[in-house]
PDB file of N, CA and C in Angstrom:
ATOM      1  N   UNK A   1     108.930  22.118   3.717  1.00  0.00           N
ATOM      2  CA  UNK A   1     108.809  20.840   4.397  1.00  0.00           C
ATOM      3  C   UNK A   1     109.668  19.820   3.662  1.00  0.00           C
ATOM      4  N   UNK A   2     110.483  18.814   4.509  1.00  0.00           N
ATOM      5  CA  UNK A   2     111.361  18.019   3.992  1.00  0.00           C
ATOM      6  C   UNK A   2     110.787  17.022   4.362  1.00  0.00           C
ATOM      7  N   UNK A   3     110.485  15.780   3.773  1.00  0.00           N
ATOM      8  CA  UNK A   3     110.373  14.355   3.929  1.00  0.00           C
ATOM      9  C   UNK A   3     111.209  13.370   4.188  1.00  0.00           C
ATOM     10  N   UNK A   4     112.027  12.547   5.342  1.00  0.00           N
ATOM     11  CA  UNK A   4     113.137  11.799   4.374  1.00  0.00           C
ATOM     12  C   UNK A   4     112.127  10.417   4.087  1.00  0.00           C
ATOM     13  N   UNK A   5     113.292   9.455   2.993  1.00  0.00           N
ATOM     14  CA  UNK A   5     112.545   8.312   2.768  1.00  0.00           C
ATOM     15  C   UNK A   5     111.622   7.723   4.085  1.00  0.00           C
ATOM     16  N   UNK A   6     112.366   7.617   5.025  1.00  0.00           N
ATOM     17  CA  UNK A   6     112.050   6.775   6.196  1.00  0.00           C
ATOM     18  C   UNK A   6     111.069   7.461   7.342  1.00  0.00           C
ATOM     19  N   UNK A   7     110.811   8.957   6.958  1.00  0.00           N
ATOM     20  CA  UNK A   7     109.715   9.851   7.419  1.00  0.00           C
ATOM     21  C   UNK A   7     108.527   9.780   7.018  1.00  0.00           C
ATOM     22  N   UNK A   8     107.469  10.271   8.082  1.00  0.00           N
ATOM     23  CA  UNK A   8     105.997  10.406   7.687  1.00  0.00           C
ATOM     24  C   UNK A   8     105.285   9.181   8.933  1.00  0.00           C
ATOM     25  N   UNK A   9     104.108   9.394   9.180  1.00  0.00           N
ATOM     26  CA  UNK A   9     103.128   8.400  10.407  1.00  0.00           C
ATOM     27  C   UNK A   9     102.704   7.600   9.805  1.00  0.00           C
ATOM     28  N   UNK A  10     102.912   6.107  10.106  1.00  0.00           N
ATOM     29  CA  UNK A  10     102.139   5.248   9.540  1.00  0.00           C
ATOM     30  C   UNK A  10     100.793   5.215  10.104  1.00  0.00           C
ATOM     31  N   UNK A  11      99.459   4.861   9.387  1.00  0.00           N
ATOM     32  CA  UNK A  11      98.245   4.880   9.858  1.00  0.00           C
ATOM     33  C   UNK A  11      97.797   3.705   9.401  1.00  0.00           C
ATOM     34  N   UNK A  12      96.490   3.226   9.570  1.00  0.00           N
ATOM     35  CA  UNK A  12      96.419   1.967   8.864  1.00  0.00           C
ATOM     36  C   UNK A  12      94.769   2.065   8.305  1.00  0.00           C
ATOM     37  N   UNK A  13      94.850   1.895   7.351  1.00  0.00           N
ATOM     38  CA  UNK A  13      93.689   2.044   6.405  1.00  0.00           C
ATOM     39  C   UNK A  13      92.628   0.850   6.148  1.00  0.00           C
ATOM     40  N   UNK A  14      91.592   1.209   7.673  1.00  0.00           N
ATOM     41  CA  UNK A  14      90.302   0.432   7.157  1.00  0.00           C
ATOM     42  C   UNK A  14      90.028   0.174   5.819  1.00  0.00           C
ATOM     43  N   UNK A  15      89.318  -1.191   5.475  1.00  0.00           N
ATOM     44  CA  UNK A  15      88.894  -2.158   6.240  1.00  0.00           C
ATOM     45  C   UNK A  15      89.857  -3.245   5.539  1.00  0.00           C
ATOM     46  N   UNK A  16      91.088  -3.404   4.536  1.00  0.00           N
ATOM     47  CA  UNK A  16      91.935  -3.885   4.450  1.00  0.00           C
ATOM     48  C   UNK A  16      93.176  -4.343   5.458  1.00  0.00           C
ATOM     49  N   UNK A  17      93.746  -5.443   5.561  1.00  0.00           N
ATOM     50  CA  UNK A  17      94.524  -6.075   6.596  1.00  0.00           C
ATOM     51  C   UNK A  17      95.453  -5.343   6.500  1.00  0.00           C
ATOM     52  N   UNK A  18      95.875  -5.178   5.121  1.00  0.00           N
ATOM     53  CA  UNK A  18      97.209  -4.939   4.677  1.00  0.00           C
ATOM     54  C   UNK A  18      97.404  -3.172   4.375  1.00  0.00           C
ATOM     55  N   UNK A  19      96.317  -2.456   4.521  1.00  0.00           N
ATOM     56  CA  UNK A  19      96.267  -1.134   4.269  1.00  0.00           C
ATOM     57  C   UNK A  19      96.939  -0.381   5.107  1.00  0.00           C
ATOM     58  N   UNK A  20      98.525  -0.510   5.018  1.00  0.00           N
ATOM     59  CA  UNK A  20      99.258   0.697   5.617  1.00  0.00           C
ATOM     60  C   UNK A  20      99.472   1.931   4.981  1.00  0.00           C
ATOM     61  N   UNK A  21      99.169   3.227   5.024  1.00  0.00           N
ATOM     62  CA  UNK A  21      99.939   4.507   4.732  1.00  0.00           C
ATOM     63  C   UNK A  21     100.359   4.761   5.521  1.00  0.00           C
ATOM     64  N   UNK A  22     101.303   5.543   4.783  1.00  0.00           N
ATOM     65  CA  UNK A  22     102.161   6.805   5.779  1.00  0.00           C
ATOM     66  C   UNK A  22     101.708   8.137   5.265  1.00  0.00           C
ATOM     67  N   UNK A  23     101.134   9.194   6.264  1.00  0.00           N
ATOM     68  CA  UNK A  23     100.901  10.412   6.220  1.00  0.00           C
ATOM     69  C   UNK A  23     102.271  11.025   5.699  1.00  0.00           C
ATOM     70  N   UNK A  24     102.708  11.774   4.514  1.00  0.00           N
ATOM     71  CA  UNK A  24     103.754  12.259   4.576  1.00  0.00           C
ATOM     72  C   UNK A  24     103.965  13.852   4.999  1.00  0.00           C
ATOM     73  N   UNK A  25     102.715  14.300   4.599  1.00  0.00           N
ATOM     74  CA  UNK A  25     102.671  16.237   4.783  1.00  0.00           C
ATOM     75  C   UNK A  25     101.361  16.298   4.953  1.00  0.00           C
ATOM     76  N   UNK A  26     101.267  16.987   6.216  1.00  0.00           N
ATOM     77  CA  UNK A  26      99.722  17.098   6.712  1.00  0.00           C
ATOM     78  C   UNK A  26      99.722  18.648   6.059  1.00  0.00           C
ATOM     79  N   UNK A  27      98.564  18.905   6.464  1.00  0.00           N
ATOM     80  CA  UNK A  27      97.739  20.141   5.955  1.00  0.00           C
ATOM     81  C   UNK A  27      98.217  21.207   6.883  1.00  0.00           C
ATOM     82  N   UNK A  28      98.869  21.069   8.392  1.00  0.00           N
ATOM     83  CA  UNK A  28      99.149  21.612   9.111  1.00  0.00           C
ATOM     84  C   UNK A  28     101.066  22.236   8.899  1.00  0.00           C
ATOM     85  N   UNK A  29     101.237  21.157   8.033  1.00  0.00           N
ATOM     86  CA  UNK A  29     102.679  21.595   7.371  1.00  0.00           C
ATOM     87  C   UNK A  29     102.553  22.539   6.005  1.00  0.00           C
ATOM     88  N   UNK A  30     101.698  22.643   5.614  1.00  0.00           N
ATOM     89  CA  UNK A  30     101.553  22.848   4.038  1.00  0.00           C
ATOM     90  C   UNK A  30     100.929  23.910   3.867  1.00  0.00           C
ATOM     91  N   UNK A  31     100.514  24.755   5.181  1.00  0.00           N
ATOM     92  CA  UNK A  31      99.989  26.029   5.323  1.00  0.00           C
ATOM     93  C   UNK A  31      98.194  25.665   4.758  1.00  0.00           C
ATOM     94  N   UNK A  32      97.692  24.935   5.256  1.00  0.00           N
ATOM     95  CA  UNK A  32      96.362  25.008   4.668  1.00  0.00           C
ATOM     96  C   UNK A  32      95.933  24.178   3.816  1.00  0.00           C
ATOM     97  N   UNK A  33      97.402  23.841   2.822  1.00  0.00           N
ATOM     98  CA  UNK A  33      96.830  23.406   1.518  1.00  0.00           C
ATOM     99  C   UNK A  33      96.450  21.995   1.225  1.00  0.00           C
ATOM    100  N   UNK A  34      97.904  21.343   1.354  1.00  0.00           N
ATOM    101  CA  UNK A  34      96.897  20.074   1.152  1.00  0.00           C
ATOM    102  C   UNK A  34      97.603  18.746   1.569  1.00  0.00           C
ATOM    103  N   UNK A  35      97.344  17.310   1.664  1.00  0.00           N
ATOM    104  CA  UNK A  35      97.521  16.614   2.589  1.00  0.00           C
ATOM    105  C   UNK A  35      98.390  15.482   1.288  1.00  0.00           C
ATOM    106  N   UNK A  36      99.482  15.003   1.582  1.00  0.00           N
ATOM    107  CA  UNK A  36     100.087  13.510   0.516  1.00  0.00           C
ATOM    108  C   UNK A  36     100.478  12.781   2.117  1.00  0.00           C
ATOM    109  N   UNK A  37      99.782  11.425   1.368  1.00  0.00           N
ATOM    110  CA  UNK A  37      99.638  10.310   1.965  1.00  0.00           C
ATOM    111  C   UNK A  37     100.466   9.502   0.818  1.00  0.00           C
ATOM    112  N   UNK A  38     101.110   8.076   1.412  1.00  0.00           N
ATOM    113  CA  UNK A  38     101.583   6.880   0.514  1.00  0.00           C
ATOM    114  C   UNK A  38     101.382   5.488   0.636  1.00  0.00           C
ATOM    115  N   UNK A  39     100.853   4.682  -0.053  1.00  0.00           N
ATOM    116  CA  UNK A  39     101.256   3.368   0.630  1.00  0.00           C
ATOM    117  C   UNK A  39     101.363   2.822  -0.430  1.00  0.00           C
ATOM    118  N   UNK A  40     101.085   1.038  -0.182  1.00  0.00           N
ATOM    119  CA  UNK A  40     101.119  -0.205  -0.931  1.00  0.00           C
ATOM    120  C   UNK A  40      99.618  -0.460  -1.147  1.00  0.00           C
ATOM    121  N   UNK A  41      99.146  -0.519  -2.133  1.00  0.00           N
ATOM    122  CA  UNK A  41      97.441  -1.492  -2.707  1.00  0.00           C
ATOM    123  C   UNK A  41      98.044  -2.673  -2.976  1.00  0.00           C
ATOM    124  N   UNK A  42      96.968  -3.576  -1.785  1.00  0.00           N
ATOM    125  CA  UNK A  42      97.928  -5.094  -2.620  1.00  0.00           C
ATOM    126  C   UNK A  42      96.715  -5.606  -3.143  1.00  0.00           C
ATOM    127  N   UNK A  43      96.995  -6.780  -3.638  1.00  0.00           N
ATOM    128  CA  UNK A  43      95.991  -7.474  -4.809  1.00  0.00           C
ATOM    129  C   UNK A  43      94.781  -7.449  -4.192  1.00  0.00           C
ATOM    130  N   UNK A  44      93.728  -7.264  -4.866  1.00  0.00           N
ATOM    131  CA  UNK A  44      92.379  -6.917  -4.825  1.00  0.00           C
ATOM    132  C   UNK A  44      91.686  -6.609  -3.369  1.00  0.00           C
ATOM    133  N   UNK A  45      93.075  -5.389  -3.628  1.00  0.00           N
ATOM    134  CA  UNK A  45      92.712  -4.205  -2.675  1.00  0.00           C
ATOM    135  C   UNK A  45      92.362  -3.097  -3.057  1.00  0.00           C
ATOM    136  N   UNK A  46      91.883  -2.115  -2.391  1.00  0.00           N
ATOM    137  CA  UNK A  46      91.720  -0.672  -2.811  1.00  0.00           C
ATOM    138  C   UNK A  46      90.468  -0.064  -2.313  1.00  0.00           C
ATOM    139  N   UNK A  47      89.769   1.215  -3.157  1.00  0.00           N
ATOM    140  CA  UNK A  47      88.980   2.042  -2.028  1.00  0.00           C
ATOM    141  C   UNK A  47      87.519   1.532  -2.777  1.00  0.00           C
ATOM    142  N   UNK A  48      86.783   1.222  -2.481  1.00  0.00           N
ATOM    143  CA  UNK A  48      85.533   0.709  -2.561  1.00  0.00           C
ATOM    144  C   UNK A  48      84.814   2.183  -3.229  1.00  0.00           C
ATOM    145  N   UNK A  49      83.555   2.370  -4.135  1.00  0.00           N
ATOM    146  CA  UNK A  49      83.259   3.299  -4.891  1.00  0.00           C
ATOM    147  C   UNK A  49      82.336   4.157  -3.548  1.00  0.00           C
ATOM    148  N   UNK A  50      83.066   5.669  -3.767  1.00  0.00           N
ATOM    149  CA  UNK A  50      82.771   6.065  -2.913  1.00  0.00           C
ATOM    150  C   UNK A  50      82.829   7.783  -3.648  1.00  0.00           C
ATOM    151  N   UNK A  51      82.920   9.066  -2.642  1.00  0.00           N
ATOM    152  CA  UNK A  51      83.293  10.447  -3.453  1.00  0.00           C
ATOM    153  C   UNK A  51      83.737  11.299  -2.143  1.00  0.00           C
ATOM    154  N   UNK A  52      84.177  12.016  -2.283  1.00  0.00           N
ATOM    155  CA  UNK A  52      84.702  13.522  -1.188  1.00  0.00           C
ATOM    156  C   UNK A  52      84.227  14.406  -1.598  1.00  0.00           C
ATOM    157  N   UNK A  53      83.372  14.998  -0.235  1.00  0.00           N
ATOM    158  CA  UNK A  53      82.772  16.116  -0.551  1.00  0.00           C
ATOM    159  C   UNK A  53      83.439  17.395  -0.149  1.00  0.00           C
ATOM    160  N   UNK A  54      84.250  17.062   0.136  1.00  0.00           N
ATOM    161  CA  UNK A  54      85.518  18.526   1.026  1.00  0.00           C
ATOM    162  C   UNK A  54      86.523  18.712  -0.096  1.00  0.00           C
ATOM    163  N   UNK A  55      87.211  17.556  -0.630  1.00  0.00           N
ATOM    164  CA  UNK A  55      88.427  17.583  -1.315  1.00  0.00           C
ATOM    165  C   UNK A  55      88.804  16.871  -2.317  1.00  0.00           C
ATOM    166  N   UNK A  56      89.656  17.288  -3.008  1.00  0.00           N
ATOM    167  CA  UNK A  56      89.789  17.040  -4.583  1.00  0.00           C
ATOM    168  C   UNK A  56      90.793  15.620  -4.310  1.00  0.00           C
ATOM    169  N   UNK A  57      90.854  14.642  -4.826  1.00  0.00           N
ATOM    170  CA  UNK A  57      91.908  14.024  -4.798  1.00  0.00           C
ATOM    171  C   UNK A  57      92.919  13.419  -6.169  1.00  0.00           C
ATOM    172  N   UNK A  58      94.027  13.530  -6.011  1.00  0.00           N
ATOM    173  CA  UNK A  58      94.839  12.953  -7.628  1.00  0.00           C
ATOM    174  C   UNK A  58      95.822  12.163  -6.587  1.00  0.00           C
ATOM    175  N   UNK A  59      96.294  11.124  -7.551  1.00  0.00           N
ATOM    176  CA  UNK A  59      96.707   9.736  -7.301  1.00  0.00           C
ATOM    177  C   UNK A  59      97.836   9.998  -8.547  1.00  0.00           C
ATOM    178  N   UNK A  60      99.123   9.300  -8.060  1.00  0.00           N
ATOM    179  CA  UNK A  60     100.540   9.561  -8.509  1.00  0.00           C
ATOM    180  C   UNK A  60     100.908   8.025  -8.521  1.00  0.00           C
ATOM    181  N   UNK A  61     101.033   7.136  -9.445  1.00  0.00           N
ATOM    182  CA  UNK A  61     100.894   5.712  -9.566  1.00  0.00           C
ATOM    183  C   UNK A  61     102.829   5.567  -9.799  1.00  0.00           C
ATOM    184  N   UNK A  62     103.322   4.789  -8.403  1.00  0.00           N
ATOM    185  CA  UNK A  62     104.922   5.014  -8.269  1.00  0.00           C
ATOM    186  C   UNK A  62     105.285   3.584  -9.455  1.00  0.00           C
ATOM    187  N   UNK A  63     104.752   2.475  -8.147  1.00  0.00           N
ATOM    188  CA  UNK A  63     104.854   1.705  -9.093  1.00  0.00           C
ATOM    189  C   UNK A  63     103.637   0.421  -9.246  1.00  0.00           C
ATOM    190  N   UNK A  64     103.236  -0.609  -9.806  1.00  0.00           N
ATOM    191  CA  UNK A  64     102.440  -1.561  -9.984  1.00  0.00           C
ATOM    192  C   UNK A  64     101.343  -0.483 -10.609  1.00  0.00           C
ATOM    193  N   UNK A  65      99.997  -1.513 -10.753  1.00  0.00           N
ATOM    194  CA  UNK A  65      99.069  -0.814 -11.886  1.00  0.00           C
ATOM    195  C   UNK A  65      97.760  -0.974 -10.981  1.00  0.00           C
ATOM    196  N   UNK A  66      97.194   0.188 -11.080  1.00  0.00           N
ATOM    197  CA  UNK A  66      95.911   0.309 -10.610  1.00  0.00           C
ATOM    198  C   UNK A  66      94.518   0.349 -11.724  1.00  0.00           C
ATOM    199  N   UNK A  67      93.208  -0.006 -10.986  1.00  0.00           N
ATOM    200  CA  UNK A  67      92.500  -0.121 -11.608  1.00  0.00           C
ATOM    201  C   UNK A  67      91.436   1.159 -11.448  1.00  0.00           C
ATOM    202  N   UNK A  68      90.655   1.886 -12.099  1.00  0.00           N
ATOM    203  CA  UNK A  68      90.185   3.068 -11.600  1.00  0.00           C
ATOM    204  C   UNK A  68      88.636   2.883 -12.235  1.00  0.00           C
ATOM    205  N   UNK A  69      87.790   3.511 -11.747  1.00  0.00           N
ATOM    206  CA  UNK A  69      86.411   3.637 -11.663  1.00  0.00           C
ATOM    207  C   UNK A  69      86.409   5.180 -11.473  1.00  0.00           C
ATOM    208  N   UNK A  70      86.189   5.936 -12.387  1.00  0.00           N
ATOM    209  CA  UNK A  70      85.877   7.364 -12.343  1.00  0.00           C
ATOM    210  C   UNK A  70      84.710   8.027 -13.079  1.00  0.00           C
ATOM    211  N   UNK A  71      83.828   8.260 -12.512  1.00  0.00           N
ATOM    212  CA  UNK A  71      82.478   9.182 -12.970  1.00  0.00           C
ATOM    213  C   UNK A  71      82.096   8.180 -14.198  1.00  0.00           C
ATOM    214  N   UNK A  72      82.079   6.864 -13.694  1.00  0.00           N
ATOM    215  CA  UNK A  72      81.760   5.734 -14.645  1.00  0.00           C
ATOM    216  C   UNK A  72      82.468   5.261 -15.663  1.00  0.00           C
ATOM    217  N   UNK A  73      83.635   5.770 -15.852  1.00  0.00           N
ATOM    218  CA  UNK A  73      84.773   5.130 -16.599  1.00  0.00           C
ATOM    219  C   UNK A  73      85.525   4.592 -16.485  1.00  0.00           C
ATOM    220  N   UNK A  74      86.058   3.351 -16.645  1.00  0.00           N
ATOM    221  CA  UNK A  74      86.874   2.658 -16.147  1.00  0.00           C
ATOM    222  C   UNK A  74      88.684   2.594 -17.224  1.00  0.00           C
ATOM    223  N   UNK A  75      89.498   2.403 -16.334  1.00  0.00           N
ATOM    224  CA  UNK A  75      90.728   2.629 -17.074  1.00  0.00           C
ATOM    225  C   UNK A  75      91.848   2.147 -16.033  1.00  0.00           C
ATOM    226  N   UNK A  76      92.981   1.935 -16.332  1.00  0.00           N
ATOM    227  CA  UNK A  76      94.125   1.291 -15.968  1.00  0.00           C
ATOM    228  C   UNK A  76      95.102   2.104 -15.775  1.00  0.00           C
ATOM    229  N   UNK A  77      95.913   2.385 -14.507  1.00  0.00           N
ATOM    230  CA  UNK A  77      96.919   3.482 -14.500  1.00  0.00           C
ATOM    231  C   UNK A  77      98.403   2.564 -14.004  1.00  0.00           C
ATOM    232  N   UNK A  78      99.130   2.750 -14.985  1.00  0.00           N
ATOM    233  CA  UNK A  78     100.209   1.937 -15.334  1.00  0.00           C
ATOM    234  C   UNK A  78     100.945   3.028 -13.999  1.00  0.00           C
ATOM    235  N   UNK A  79     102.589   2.487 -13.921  1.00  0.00           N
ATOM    236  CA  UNK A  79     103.222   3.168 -13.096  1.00  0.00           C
ATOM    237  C   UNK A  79     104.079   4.742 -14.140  1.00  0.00           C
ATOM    238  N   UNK A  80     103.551   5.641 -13.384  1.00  0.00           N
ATOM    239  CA  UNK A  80     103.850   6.926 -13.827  1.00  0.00           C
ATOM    240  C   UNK A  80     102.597   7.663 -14.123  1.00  0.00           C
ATOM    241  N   UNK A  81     101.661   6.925 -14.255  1.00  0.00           N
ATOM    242  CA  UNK A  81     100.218   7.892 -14.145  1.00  0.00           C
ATOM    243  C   UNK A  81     100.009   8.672 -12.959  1.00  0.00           C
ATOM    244  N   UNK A  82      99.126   9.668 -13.984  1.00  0.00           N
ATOM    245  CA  UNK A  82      98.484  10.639 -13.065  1.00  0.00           C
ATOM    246  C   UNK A  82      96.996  10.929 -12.995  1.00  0.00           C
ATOM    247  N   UNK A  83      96.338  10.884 -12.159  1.00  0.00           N
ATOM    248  CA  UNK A  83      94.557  10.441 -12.132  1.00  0.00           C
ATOM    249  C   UNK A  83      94.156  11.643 -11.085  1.00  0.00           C
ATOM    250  N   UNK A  84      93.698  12.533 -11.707  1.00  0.00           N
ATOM    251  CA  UNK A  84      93.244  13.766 -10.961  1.00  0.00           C
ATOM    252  C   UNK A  84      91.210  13.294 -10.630  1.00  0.00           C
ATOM    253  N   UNK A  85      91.168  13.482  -9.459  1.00  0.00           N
ATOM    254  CA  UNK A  85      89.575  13.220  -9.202  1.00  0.00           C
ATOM    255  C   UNK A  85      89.216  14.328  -8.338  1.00  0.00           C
ATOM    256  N   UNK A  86      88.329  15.514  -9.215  1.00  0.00           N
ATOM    257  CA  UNK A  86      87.383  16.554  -8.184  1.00  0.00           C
ATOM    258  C   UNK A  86      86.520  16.245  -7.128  1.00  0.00           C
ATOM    259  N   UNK A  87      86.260  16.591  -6.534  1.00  0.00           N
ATOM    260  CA  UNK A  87      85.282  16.266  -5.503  1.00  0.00           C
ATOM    261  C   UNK A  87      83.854  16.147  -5.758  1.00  0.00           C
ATOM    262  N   UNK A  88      82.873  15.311  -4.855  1.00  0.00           N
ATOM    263  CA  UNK A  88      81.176  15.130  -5.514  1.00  0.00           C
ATOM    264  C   UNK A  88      81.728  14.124  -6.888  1.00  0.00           C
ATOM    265  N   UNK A  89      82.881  13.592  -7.193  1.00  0.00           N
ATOM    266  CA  UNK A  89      82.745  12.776  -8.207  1.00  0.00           C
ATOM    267  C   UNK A  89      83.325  11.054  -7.924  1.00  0.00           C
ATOM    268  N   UNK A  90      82.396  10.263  -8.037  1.00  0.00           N
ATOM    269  CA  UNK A  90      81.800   8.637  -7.994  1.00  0.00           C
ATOM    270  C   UNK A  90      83.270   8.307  -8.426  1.00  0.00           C
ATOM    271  N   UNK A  91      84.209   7.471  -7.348  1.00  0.00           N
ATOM    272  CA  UNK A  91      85.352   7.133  -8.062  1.00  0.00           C
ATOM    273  C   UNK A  91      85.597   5.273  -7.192  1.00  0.00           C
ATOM    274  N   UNK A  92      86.473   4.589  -7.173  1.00  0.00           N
ATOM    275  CA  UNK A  92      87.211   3.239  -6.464  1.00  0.00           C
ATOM    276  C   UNK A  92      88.221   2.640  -7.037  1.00  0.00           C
ATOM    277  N   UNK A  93      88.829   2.447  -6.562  1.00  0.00           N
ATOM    278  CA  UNK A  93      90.106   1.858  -7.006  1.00  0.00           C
ATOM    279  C   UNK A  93      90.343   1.031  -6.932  1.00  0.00           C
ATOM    280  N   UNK A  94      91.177  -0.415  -7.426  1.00  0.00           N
ATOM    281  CA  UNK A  94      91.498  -1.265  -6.829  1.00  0.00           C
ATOM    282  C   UNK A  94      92.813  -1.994  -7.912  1.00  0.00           C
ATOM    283  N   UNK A  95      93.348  -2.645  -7.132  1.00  0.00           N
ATOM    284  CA  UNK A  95      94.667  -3.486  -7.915  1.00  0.00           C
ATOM    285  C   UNK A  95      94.166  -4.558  -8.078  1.00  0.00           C
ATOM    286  N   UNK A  96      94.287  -5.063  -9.553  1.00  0.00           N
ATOM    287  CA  UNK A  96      93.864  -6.267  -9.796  1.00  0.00           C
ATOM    288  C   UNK A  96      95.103  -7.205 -10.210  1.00  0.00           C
ATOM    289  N   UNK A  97      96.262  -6.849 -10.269  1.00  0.00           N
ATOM    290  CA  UNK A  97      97.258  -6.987 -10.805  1.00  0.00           C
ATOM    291  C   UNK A  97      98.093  -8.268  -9.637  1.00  0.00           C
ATOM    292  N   UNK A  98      99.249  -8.676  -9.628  1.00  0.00           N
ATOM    293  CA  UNK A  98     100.016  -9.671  -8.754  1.00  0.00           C
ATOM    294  C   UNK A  98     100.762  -9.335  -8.164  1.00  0.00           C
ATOM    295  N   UNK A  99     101.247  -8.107  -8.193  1.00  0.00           N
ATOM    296  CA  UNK A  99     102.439  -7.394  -7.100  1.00  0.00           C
ATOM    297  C   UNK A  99     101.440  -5.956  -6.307  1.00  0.00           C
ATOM    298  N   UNK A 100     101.837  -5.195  -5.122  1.00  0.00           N
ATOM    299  CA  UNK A 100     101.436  -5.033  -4.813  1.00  0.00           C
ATOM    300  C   UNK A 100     101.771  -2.944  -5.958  1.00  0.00           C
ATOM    301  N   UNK A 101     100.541  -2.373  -5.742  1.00  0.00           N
ATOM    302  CA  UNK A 101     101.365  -1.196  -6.398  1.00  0.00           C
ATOM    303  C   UNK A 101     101.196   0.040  -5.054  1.00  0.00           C
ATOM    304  N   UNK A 102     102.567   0.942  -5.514  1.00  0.00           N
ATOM    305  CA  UNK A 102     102.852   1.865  -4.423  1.00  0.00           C
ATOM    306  C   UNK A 102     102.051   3.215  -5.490  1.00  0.00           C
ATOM    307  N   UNK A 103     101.813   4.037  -4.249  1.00  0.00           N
ATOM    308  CA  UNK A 103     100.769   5.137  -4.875  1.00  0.00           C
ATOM    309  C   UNK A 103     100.833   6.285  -3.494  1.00  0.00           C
ATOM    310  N   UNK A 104     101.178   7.282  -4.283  1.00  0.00           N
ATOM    311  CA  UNK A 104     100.776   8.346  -3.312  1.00  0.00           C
ATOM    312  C   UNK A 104      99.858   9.730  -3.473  1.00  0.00           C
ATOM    313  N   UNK A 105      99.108   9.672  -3.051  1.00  0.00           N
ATOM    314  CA  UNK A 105      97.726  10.743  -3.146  1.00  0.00           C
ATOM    315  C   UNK A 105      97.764  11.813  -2.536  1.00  0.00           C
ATOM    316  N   UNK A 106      97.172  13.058  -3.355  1.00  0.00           N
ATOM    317  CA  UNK A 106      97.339  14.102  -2.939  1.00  0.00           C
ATOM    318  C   UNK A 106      96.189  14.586  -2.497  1.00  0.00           C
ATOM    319  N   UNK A 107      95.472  15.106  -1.473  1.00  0.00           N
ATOM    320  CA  UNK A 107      93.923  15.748  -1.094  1.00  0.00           C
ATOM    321  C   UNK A 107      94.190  17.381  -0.666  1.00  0.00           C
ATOM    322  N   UNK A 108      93.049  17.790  -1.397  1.00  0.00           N
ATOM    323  CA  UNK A 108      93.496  19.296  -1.326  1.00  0.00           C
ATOM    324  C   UNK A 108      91.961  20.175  -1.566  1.00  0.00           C
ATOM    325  N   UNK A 109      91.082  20.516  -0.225  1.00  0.00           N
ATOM    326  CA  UNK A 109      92.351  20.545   0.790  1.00  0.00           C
ATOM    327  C   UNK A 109      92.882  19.705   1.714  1.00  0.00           C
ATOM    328  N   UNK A 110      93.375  20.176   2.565  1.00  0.00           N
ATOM    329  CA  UNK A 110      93.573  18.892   3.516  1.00  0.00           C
ATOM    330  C   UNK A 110      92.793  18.701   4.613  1.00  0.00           C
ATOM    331  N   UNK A 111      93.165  17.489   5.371  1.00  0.00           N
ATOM    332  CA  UNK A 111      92.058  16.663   6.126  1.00  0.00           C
ATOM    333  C   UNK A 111      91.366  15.664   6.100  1.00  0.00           C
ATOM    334  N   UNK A 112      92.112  15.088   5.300  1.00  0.00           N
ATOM    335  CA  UNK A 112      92.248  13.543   4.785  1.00  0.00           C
ATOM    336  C   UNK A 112      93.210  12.809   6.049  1.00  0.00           C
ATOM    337  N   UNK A 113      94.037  13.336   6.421  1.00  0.00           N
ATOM    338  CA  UNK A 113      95.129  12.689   7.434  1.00  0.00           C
ATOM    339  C   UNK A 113      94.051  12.827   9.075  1.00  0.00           C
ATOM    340  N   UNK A 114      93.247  13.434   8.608  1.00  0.00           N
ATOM    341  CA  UNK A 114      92.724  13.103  10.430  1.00  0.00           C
ATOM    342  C   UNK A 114      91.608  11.755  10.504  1.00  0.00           C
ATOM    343  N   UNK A 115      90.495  11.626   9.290  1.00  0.00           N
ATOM    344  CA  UNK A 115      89.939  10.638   8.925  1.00  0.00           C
ATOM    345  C   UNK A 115      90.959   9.478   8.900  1.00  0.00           C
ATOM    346  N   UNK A 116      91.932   9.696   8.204  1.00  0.00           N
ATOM    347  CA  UNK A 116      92.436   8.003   8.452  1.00  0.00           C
ATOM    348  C   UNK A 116      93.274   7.811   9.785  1.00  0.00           C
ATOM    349  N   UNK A 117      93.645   8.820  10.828  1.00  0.00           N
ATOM    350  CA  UNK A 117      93.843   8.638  11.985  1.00  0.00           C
ATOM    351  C   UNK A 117      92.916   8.115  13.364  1.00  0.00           C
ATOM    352  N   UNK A 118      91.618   8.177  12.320  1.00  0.00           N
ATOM    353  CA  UNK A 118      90.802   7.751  13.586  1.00  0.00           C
ATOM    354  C   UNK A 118      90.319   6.175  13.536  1.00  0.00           C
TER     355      UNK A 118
END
């Protein structure tokens, strides 16, 4: 599967104004495996503390800095981090920062891209 820059479905990610992704590789491309999504978190935005019970998710921090809540730990993922989160585990995210940060997430398996299509 090839991506270009300007490829992939934009969807728009309840309950933020500004919550656009783009689906880049569904699960249906990837033979099963697993689903990368991308967007922008803008300022004190992000996913409210929540968990997946289907799928594992890790977060690829492109650029700006995220804030993370994981199985009660809290920590800061600068741009170039990598934040792996199993499933059944208490996580939220959010940018607290002044620019907006780009991030693209991996769920595996997939089926993450039909939830945020609806």
């Amino acid at each position: 599967v090839v991506v270009q820059p300007n490829g992939g479905q934009a969807v728009h990610a309840l309950p933020y104004p500004n919550g656009i992704y783009k689906i880049i590789a569904r699960g249906s491309q990837t033979a099963g495996l697993f689903t990368i999504i991308e967007g922008l978190v803008y300022i004190n935005e992000g996913a409210r503390t929540h968990y997946h019970m289907k799928e594992d998710e890790t977060f690829y921090v492109v650029n700006g800095t995220l804030q993370f809540y994981v199985a009660g730990d809290q920590f800061c993922a600068p741009a170039g981090t990598t934040v792996y989160i199993p499933r059944n585990v208490t996580q939220s995210v959010r940018n607290i920062n002044s620019k907006p940060a780009h991030v693209q997430i991996l769920f595996a398996p997939p089926g993450r891209e039909n939830y945020l299509e609806q």
